[in-house]
Structures are given as structure tokens and as C-alpha cells.
Protein backbone atom coordinates (compact mmCIF):
# COMPACT_ATOMS: atom_id res chain seq x y z
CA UNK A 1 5.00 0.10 3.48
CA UNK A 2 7.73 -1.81 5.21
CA UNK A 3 11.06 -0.20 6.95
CA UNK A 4 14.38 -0.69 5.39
CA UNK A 5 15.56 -4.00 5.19
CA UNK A 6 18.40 -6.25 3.90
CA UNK A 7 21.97 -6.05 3.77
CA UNK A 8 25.31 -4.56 1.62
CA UNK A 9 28.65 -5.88 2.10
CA UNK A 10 30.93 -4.27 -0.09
CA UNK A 11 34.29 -5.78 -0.74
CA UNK A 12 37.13 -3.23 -0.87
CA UNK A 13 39.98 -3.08 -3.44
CA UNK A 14 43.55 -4.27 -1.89
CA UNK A 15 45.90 -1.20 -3.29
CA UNK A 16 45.94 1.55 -4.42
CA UNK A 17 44.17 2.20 -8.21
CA UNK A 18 46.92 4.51 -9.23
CA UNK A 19 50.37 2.90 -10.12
CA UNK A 20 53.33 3.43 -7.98
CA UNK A 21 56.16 5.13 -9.68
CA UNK A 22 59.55 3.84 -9.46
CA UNK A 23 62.68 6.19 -7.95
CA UNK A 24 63.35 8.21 -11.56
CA UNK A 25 59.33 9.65 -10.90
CA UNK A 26 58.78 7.56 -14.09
CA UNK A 27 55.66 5.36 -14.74
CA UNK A 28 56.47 2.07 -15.80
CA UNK A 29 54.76 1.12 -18.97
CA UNK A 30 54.69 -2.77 -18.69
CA UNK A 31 53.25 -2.99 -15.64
CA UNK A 32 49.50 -3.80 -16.02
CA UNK A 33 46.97 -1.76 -14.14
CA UNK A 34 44.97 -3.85 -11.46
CA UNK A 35 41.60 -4.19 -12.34
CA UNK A 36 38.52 -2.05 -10.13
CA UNK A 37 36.92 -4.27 -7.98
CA UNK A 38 32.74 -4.15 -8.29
CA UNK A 39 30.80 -4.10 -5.47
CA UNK A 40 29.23 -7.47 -4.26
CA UNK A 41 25.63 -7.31 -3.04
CA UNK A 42 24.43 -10.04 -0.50
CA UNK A 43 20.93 -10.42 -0.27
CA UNK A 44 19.00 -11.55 2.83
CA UNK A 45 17.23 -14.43 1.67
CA UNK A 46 14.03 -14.80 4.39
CA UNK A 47 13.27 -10.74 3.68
CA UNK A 48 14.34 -10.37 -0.12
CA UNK A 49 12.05 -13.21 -0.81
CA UNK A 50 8.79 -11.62 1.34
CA UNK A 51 9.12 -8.81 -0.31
CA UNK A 52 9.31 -10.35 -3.97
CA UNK A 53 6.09 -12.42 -2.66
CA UNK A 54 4.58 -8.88 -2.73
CA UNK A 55 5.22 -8.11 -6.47
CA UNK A 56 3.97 -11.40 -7.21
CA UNK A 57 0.74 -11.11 -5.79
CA UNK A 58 0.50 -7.43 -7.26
CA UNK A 59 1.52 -9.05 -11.13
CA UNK A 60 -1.14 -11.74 -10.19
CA UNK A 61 -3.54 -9.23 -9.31
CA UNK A 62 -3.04 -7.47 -12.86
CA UNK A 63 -3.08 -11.23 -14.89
CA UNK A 64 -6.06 -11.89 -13.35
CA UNK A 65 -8.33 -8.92 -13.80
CA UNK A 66 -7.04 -8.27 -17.30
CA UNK A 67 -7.25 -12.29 -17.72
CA UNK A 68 -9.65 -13.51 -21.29
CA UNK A 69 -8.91 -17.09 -21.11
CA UNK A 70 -9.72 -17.74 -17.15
CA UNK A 71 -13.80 -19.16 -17.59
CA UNK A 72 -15.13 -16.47 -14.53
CA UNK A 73 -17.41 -13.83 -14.46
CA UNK A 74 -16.02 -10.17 -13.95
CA UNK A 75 -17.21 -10.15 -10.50
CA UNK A 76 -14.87 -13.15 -9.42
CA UNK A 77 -12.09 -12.22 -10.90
CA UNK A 78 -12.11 -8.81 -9.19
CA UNK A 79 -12.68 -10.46 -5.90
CA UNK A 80 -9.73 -13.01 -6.60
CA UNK A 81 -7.73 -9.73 -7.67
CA UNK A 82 -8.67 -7.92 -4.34
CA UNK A 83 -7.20 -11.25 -2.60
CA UNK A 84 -4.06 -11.14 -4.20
CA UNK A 85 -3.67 -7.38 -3.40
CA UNK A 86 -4.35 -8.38 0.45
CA UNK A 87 -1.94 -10.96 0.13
CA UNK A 88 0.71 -8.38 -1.05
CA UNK A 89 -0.69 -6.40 2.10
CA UNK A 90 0.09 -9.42 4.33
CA UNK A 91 4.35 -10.14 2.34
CA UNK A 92 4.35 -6.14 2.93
CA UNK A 93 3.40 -6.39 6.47
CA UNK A 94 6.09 -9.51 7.06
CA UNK A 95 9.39 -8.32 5.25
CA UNK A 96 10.18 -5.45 7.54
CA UNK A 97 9.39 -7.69 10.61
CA UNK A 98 11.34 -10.55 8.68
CA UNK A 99 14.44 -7.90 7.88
CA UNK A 100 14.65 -6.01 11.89
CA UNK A 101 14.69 -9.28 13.36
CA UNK A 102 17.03 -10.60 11.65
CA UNK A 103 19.22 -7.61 11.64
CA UNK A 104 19.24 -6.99 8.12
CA UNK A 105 17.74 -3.97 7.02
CA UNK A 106 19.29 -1.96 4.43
CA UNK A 107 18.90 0.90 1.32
CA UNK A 108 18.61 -2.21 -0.82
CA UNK A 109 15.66 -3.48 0.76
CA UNK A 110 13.76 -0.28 0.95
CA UNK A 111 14.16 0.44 -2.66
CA UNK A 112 13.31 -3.13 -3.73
CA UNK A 113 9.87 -2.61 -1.37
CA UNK A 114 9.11 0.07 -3.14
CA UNK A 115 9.46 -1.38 -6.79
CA UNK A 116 6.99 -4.24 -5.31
CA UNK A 117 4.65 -2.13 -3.67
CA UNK A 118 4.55 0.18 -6.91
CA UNK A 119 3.01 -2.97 -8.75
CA UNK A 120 0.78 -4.14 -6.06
CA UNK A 121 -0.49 -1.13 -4.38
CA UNK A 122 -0.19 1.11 -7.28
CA UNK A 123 -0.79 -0.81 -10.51
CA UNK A 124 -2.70 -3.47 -9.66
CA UNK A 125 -5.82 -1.08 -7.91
CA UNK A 126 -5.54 0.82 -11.15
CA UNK A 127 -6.44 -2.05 -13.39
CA UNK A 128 -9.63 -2.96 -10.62
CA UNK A 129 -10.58 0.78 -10.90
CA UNK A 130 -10.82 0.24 -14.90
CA UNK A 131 -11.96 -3.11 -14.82
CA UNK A 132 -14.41 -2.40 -12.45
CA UNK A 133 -15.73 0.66 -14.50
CA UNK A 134 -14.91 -0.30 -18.37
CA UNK A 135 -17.45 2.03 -19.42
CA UNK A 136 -20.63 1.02 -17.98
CA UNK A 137 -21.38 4.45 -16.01
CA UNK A 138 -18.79 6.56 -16.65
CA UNK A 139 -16.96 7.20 -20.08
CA UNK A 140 -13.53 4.74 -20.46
CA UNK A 141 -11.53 8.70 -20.76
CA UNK A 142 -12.89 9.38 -17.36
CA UNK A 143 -12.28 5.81 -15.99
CA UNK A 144 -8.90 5.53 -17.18
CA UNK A 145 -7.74 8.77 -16.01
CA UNK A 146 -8.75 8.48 -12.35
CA UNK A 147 -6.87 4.67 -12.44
CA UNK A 148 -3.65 6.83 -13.54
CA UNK A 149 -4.01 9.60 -11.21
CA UNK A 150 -4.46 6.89 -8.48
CA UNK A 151 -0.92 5.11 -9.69
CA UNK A 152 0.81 8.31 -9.90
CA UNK A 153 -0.40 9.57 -6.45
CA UNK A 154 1.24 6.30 -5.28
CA UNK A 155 4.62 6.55 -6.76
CA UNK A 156 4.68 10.18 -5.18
CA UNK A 157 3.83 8.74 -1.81
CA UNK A 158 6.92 5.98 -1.83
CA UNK A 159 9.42 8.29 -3.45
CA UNK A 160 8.21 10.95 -0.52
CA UNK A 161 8.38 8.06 2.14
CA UNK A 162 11.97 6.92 1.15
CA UNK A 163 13.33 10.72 1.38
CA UNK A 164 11.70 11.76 4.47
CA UNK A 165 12.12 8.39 6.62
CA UNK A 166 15.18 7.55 8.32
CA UNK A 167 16.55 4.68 9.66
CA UNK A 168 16.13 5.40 13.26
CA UNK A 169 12.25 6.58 12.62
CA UNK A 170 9.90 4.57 15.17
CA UNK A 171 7.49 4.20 12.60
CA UNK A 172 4.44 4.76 14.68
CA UNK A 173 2.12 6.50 12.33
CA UNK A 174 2.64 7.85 8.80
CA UNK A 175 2.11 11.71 7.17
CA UNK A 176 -0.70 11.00 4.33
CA UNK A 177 -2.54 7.69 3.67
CA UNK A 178 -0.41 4.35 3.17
CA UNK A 179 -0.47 3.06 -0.04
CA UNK A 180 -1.23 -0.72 1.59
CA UNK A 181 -4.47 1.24 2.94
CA UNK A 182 -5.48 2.97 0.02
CA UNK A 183 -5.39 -0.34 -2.40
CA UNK A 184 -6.97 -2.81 0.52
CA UNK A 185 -9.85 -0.08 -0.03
CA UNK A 186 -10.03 -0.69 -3.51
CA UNK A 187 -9.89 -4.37 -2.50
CA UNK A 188 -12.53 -4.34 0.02
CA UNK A 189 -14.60 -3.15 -2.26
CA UNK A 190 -13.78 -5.98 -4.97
CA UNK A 191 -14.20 -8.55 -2.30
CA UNK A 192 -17.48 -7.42 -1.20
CA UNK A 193 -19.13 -6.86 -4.46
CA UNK A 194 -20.25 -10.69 -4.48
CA UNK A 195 -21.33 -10.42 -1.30
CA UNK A 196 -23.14 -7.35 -2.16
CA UNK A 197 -24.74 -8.66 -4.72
CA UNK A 198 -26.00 -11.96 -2.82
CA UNK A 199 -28.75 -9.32 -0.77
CA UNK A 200 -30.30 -8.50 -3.89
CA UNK A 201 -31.77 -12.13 -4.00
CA UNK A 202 -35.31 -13.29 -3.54
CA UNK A 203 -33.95 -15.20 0.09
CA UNK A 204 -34.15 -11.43 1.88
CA UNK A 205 -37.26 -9.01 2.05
CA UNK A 206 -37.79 -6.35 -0.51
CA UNK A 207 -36.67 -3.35 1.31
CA UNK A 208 -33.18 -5.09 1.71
CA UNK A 209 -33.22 -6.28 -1.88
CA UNK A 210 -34.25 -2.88 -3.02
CA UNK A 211 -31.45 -1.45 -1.11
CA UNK A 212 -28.87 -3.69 -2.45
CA UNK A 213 -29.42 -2.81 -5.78
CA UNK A 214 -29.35 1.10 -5.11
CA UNK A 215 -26.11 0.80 -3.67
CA UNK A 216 -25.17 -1.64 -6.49
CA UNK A 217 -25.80 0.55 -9.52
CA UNK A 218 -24.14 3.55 -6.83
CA UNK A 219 -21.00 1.91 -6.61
CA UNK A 220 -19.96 2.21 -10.12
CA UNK A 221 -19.73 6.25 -9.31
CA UNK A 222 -18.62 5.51 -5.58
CA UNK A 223 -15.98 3.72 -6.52
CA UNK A 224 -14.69 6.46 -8.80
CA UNK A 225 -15.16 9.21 -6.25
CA UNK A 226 -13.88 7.23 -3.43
CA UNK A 227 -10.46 6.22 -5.77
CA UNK A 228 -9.71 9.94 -6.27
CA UNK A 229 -10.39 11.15 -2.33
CA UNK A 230 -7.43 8.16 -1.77
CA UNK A 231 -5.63 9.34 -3.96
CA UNK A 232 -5.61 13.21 -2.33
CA UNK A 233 -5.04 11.36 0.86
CA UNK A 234 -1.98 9.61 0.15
CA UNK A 235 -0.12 12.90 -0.87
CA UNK A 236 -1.66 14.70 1.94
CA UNK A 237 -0.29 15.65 5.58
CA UNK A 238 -3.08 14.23 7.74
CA UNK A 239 -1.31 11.77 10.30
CA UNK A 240 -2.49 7.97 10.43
CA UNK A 241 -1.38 5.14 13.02
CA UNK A 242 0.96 2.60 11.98
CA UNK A 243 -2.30 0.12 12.55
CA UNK A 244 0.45 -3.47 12.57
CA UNK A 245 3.01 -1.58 14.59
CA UNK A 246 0.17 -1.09 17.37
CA UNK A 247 -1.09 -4.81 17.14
CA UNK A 248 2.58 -6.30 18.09
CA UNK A 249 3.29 -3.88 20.65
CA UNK A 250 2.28 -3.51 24.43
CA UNK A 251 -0.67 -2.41 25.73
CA UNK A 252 -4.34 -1.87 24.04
CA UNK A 253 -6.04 1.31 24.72
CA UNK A 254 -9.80 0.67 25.79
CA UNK A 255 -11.24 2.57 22.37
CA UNK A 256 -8.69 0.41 20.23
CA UNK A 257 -9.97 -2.61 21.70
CA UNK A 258 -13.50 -1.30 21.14
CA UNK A 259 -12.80 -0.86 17.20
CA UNK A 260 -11.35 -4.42 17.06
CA UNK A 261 -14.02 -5.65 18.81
CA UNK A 262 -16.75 -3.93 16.43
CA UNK A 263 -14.71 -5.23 13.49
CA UNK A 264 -14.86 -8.61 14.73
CA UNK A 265 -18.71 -8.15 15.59
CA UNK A 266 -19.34 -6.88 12.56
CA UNK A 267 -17.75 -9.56 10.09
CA UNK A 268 -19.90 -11.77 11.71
CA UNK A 269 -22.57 -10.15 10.93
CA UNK A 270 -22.20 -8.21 7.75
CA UNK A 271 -18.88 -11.24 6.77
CA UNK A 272 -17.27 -9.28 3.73
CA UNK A 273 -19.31 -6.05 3.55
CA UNK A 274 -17.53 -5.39 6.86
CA UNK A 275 -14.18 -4.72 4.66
CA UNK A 276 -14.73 -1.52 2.53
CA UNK A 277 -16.24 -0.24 6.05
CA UNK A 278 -13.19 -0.80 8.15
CA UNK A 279 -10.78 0.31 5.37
CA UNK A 280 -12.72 3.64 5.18
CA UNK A 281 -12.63 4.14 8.76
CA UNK A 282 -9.30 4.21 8.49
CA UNK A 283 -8.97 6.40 5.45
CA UNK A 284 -11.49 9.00 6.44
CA UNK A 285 -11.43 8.94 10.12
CA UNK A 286 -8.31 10.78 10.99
CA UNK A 287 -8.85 13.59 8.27
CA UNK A 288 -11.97 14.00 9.71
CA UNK A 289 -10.83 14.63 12.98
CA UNK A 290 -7.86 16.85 12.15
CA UNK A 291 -10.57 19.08 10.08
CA UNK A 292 -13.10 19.59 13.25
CA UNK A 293 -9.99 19.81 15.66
CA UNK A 294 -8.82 22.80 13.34
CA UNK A 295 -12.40 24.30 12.72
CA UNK A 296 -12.70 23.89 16.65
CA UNK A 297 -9.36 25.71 16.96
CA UNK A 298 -10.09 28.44 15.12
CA UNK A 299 -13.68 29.47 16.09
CA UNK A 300 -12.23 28.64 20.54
CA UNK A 301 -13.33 31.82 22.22
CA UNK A 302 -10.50 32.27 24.73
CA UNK A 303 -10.70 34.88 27.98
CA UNK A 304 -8.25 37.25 26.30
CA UNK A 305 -10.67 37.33 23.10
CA UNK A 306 -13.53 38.30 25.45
């Protein structure tokens, strides 16, 4: 989700909008009243059009996973969906940059972020969920339901976002799940099916084809699960890094370079499969932690306990 962004400038009325009255304290009837002036908007062009490059990938997204006419399997048009949601990801990631350096940041932006990121991050992982499912292992009721939980989880998480940031918040970590995160999981998972798939071909050994296939005919319940944990997590209180605030500034601890590193090492070896991995790191990691911290917490025999 990007900071606030953009610009007002509001042109103000020359006068007064009540008539003056003459010496007598009477009004004088033919005199016209001056007309209210409206506010002007003035949008930052570079930022405002970033941002729309978001909804546009997210309305992409959604035409191609619900498309009939395009000639592609299911399985490439749910990867090419899962691209255009990490191309939102990437117009999201840009906007806010785009908008603080050029000084612009304003309400307007924010608000108009959050419209786009409704439709990409919301939306558009929805229709995946459904697409992805459509009634093969789980009843459409079920399928459907979970895709509009997801959507309304997100909606709660920018309206909560909007109220509770400011404009002088550093932005170095977030209260619940991002909504960027929680639909580039969905994505990863889209993108990797292919790739997934590819193992369960006669150019591997059986064990690894055998295994590929279990975790094939898994996903279709995995997926499901997984979509409603996110969803929990976004409207949860479990604290997570702002992961492209790190990246541009200063100095790399030595376990954050590790974890790039291991990314890195691990595209190369695994290329997409390394996607829904990462993305779940993220998600699960630092609820994870908070839970054994507490569990630690409450079970620490101190001196004064002895």
C-alpha cells in the first residue's frame, strides 16, 4: 500500500457570499448574488498515473481469468493473471516513491490508491481463488465464499490503514498483513502452478513425479486454506516490515542479507516454485514468532516466581 500522495489546490472565493447591505440596513433586491466558487483539483500527473497503472493491471487481471474468447488453457491464464497482479504490486510500490519525491502527496492520492488497490489486491485474487477452484474439489458455495471473505478482509484492511496512518508515519512496518502481500501469495501460487506441473513429467524420476502430483491434487484445498489464513492476517495485529522501505534505505542487517541471498539461491534452483515460498515466509513468519515470543513470555520462570 503506498503513502499519501498528490496534491489539492483549492481556489478561494474573492468576497464575501453574503450581500452587503446598503446604509438604510436594507438588502438590495437587484443586485445579483455572486456565484460559489467550486473547488479545483490538480492532479500530479507522474503519481496519479502510477497509481491508475495499478487498477489497470488489477481490471486486466479479472478480464483475463474470467476471459472465454482468449485460446489458453486455465493454467496460463492464471499465471498471466498472477503477472498482472505483480505488476500492480510493482505501480503500487512506485506511486508513493513517485508522489514524496516529488513533493506531492496528498488525501487525494491515498484515497485514489486505495480504489486501485481494492481492484487489484482485492478483486482480482478473488476471481484466481474461484477460477482456480470452480468446483473441482470443493463445492462452487464453498469456493465462492472464501473469494468474498478474502475481498472483504481487504477493504477492511485499507479503510483501517487510511484511519490509523498519518502523514508523518515512517512507514517502517505495518499492523496486520499488506494487502500487496496477501494477493502476490495468491499470485505466486498462479505463477508456479505451470511450473509445478512441469515435475510431474516423464524427464524427472518417479519419486519427484509422484511428489508433484500429490502436491498438485493438494493445492486445490491448500489454496483454499491458505486464502482464508491471509485473510485473518490482514485484519490482524501481528507487525510485518515494510519489506521496499528496507531495500532503499541504508544499511543491510547480516540475516536480511542471508534471506535475499537464499531467495536468490533458490530461484535458481527451484525458478518459480521459489515464489509461493518467499511470499509465505513473509506471511507466516512474523505471526509465528510473535506466538512463541508470547508462549515463551508467559511460561519465563523469573527469580521472584521461584
Amino acid at each position: 500500500m503506498s503513502e499519501l500522495k498528490h496534491e489539492f489546490q483549492v481556489d478561494q472565493p474573492n468576497g464575501d457570499d453574503e450581500l452587503e447591505s446598503p446604509e438604510n440596513g436594507q438588502s438590495r433586491p437587484d443586485r445579483p448574488r455572486p456565484a460559489r466558487r467550486r473547488r479545483r483539483l490538480t492532479l500530479a500527473v507522474l503519481p496519479t498515473l502510477l497509481t491508475l497503472g495499478n487498477g489497470v493491471c488489477g481490471l486486466a487481471a479479472i478480464a483475463v481469468a474470467m476471459s472465454v474468447n482468449l485460446d489458453w488453457d486455465d493454467s496460463t491464464k492464471l499465471l498471466v493473471a498472477g503477472g498482472l497482479i505483480f505488476g500492480g504490486m510493482l505501480f503500487d510500490a512506485l506511486d508513493g516513491s513517485a508522489a514524496r519525491m516529488t513533493g506531492q502527496a496528498s488525501r487525494f492520492g491515498a484515497e485514489l490508491d486505495s480504489l486501485c488497490d481494492a481492484i487489484t489486491f482485492g478483486t482480482a485474487p478473488a476471481v484466481i481463488v474461484w477460477r482456480y477452484s470452480d468446483g473441482i474439489a470443493l463445492p462452487q458455495k464453498i469456493s465462492w465464499a472464501i473469494g468474498v471473505l478474502f475481498a472483504l478482509c481487504v477493504l477492511i484492511r485499507l479503510a483501517r490503514f487510511n484511519v490509523e496512518t498519518g502523514e508523518d508515519d515512517a512507514h517502517d512496518g505495518f499492523d496486520g498483513l499488506p494487502s500487496p502481500a496477501a494477493a502476490g501469495t495468491i499470485a505466486a501460487f498462479a505463477i508456479a502452478m505451470p511450473e509445478l506441473a512441469g515435475y510431474a513429467s516423464e524427464d524427472y524420476s518417479e519419486r519427484i513425479q509422484w511428489l508433484a502430483l500429490q502436491v498438485e491434487s493438494a493445492s486445490q484445498y491448500l489454496i483454499a486454506g491458505l486464502t482464508l489464513s491471509l485473510a485473518y492476517l490482514m485484519v490482524s495485529r501481528f507487525e510485518y516490515p515494510h519489506v521496499f522501505q528496507q531495500l532503499v534505505r541504508g544499511r543491510r542487517r547480516p540475516h536480511e542479507i542471508g534471506q535475499a541471498l537464499f531467495v536468490v539461491g533458490g530461484a535458481l534452483i527451484l525458478h518459480w516454485l521459489v515464489l509461493p515460498i518467499a511470499f509465505c515466509y513473509y506471511a507466516f513468519a512474523s505471526p509465528v514468532r510473535a506466538l512463541i515470543s508470547g508462549w515463551r513470555n508467559r511460561h519465563a520462570v523469573t527469580p521472584e516466581s521461584q
